[in-house]
N, C-alpha and C. Protein backbone atom coordinates (compact mmCIF):
# COMPACT_ATOMS: atom_id res chain seq x y z
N UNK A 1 -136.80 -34.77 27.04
CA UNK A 1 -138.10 -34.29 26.63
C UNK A 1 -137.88 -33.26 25.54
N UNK A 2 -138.13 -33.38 24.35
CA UNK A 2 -138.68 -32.55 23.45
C UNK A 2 -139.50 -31.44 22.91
N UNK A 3 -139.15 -30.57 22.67
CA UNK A 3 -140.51 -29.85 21.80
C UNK A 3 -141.66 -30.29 21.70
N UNK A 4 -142.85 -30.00 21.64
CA UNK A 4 -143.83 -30.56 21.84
C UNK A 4 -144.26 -31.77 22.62
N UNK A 5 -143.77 -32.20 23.90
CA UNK A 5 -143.62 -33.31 24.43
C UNK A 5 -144.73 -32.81 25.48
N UNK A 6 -146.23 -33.50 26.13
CA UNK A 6 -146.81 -32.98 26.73
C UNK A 6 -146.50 -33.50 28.36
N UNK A 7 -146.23 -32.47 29.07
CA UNK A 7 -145.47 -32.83 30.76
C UNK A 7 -146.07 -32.08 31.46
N UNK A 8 -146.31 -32.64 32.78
CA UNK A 8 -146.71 -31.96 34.15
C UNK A 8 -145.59 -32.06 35.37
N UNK A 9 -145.78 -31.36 35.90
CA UNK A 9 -145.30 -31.18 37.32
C UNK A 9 -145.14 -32.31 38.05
N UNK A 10 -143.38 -32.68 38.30
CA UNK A 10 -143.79 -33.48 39.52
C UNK A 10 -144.64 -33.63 40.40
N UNK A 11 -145.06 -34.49 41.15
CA UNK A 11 -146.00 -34.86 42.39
C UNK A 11 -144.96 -34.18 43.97
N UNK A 12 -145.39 -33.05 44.11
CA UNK A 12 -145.33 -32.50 45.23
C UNK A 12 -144.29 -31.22 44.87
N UNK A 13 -143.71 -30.71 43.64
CA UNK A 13 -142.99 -30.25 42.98
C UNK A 13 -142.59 -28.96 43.88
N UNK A 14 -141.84 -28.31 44.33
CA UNK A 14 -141.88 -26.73 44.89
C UNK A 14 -141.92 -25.80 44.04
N UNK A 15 -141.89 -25.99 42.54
CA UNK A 15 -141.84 -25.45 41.53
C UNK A 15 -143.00 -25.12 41.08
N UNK A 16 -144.33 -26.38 41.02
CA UNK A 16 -145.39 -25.87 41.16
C UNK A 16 -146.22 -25.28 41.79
N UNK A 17 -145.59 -24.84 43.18
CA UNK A 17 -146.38 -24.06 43.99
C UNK A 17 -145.93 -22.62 43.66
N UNK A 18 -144.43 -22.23 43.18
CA UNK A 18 -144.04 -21.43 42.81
C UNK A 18 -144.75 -20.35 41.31
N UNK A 19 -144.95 -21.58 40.59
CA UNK A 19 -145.56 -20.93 39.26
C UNK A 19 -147.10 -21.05 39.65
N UNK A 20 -147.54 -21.88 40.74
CA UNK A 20 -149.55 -21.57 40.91
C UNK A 20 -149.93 -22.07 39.59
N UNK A 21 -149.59 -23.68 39.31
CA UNK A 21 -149.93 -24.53 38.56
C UNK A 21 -150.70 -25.63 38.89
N UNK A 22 -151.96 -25.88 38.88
CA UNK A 22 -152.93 -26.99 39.66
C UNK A 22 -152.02 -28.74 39.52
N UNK A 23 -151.89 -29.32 40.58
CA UNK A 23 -151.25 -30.74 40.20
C UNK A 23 -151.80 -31.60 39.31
N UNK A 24 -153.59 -31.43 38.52
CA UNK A 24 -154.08 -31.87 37.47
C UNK A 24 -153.42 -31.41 35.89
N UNK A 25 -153.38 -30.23 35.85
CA UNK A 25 -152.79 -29.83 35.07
C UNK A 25 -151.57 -29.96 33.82
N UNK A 26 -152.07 -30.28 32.85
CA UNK A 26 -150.32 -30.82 31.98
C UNK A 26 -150.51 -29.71 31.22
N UNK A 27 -148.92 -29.68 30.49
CA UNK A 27 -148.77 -28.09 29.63
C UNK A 27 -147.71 -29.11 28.43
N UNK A 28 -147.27 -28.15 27.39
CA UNK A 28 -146.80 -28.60 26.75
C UNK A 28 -145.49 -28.04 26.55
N UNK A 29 -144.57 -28.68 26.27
CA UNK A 29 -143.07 -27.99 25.97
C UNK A 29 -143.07 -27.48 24.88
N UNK A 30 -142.68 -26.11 25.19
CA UNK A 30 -142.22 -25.36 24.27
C UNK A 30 -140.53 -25.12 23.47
N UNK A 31 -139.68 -24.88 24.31
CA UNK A 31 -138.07 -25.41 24.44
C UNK A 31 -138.01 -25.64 25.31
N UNK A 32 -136.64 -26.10 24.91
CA UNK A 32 -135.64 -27.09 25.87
C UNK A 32 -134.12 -26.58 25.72
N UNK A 33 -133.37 -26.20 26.61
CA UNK A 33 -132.16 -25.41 26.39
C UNK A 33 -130.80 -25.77 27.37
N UNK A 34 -129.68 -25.72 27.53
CA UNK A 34 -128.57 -25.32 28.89
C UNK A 34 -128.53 -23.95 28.80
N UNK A 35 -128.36 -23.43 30.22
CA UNK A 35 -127.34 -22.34 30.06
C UNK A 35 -126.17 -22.61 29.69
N UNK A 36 -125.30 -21.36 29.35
CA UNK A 36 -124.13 -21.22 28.91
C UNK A 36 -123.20 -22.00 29.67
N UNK A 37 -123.18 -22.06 30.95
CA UNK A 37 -122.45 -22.40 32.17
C UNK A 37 -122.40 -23.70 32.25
N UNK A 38 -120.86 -24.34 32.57
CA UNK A 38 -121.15 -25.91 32.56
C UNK A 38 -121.73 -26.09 33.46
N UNK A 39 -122.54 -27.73 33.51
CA UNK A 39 -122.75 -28.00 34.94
C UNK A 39 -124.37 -27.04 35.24
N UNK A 40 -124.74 -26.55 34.66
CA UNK A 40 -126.32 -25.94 35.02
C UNK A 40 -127.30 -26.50 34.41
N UNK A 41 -128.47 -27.25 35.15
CA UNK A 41 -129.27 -27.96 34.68
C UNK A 41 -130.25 -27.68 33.02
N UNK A 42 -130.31 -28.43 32.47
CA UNK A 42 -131.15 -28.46 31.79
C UNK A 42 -132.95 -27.90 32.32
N UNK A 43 -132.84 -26.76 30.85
CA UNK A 43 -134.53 -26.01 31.40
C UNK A 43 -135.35 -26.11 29.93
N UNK A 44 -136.72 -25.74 30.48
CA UNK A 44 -137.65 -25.92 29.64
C UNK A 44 -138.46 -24.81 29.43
N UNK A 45 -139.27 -24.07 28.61
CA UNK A 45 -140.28 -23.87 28.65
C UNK A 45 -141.81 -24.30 28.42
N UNK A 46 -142.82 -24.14 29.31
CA UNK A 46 -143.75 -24.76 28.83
C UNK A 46 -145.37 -24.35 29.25
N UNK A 47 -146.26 -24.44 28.02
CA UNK A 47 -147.52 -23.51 28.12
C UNK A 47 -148.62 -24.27 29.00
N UNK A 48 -149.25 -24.25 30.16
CA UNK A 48 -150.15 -24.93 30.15
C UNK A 48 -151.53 -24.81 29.56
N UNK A 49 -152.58 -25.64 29.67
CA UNK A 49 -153.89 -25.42 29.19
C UNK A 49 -154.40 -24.10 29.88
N UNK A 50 -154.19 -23.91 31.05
CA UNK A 50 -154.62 -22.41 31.89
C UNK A 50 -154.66 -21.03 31.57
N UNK A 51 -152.92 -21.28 30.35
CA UNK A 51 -152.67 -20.34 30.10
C UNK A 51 -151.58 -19.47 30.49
N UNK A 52 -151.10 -20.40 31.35
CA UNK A 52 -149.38 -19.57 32.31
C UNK A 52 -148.48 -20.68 31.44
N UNK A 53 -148.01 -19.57 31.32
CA UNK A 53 -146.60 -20.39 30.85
C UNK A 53 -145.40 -20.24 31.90
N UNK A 54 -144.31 -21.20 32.02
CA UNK A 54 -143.46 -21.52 33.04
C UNK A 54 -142.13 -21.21 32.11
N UNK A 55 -140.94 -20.18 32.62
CA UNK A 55 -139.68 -20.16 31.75
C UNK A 55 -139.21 -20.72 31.93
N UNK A 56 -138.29 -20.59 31.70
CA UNK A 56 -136.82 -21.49 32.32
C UNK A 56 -136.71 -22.88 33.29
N UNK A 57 -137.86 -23.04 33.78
CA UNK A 57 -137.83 -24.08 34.64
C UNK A 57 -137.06 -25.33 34.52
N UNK A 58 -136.46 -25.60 35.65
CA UNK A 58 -135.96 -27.03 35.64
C UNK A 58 -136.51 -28.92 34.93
N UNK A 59 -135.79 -28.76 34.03
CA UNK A 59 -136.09 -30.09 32.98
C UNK A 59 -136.66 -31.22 34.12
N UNK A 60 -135.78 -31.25 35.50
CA UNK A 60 -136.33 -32.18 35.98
C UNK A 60 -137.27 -32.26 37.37
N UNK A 61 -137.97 -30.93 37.09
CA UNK A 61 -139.18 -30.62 37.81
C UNK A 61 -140.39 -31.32 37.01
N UNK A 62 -140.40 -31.72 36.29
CA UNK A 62 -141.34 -32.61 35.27
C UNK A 62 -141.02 -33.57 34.85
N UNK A 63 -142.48 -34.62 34.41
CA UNK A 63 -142.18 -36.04 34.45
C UNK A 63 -143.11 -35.63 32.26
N UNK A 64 -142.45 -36.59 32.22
CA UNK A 64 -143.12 -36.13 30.44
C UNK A 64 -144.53 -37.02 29.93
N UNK A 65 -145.46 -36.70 29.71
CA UNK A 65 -146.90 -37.33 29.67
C UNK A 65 -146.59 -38.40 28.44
N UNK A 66 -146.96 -37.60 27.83
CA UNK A 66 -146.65 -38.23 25.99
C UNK A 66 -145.78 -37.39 24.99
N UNK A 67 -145.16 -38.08 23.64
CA UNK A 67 -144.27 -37.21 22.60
C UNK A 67 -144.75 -36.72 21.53
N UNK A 68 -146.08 -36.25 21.62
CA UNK A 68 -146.84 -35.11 20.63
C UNK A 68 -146.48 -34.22 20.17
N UNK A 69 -146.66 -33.81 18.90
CA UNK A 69 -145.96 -32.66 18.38
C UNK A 69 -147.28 -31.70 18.71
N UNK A 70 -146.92 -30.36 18.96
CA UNK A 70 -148.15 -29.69 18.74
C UNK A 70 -148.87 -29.11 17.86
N UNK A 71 -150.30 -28.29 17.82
CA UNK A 71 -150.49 -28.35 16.33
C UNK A 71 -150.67 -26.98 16.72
């Protein structure tokens, strides 16, 4: 998933109960990064329409909607 790639929350996610993100809800990616450390998952950031944005979160706590750039 990309930069501007628009994604929501897995379906039943623990991540979204964590950030208090509605399961309707899609946000858009902002980055996409590793930590330094081998072996540590791929994370994202990403804004939703609500207005919370999510850091670091796990790349594969989300399923990716569509590959929109944003404007």
């Amino acid at each position: 998933m990309d930069r501007g790639a628009r994604v929501k929350f897995k379906p039943g996610s623990k991540a979204q109960a964590n950030w208090r993100v509605g399961e309707d809800l899609s946000g858009w990616v902002l980055a996409r990064y590793r930590a330094p450390q081998p072996g540590l998952p791929e994370r994202v950031d990403v804004r939703f329409g609500s207005g919370v944005t999510v850091w670091g979160e796990r790349a594969s706590e989300f399923v990716e909607l569509a590959s929109e750039h944003m404007r």
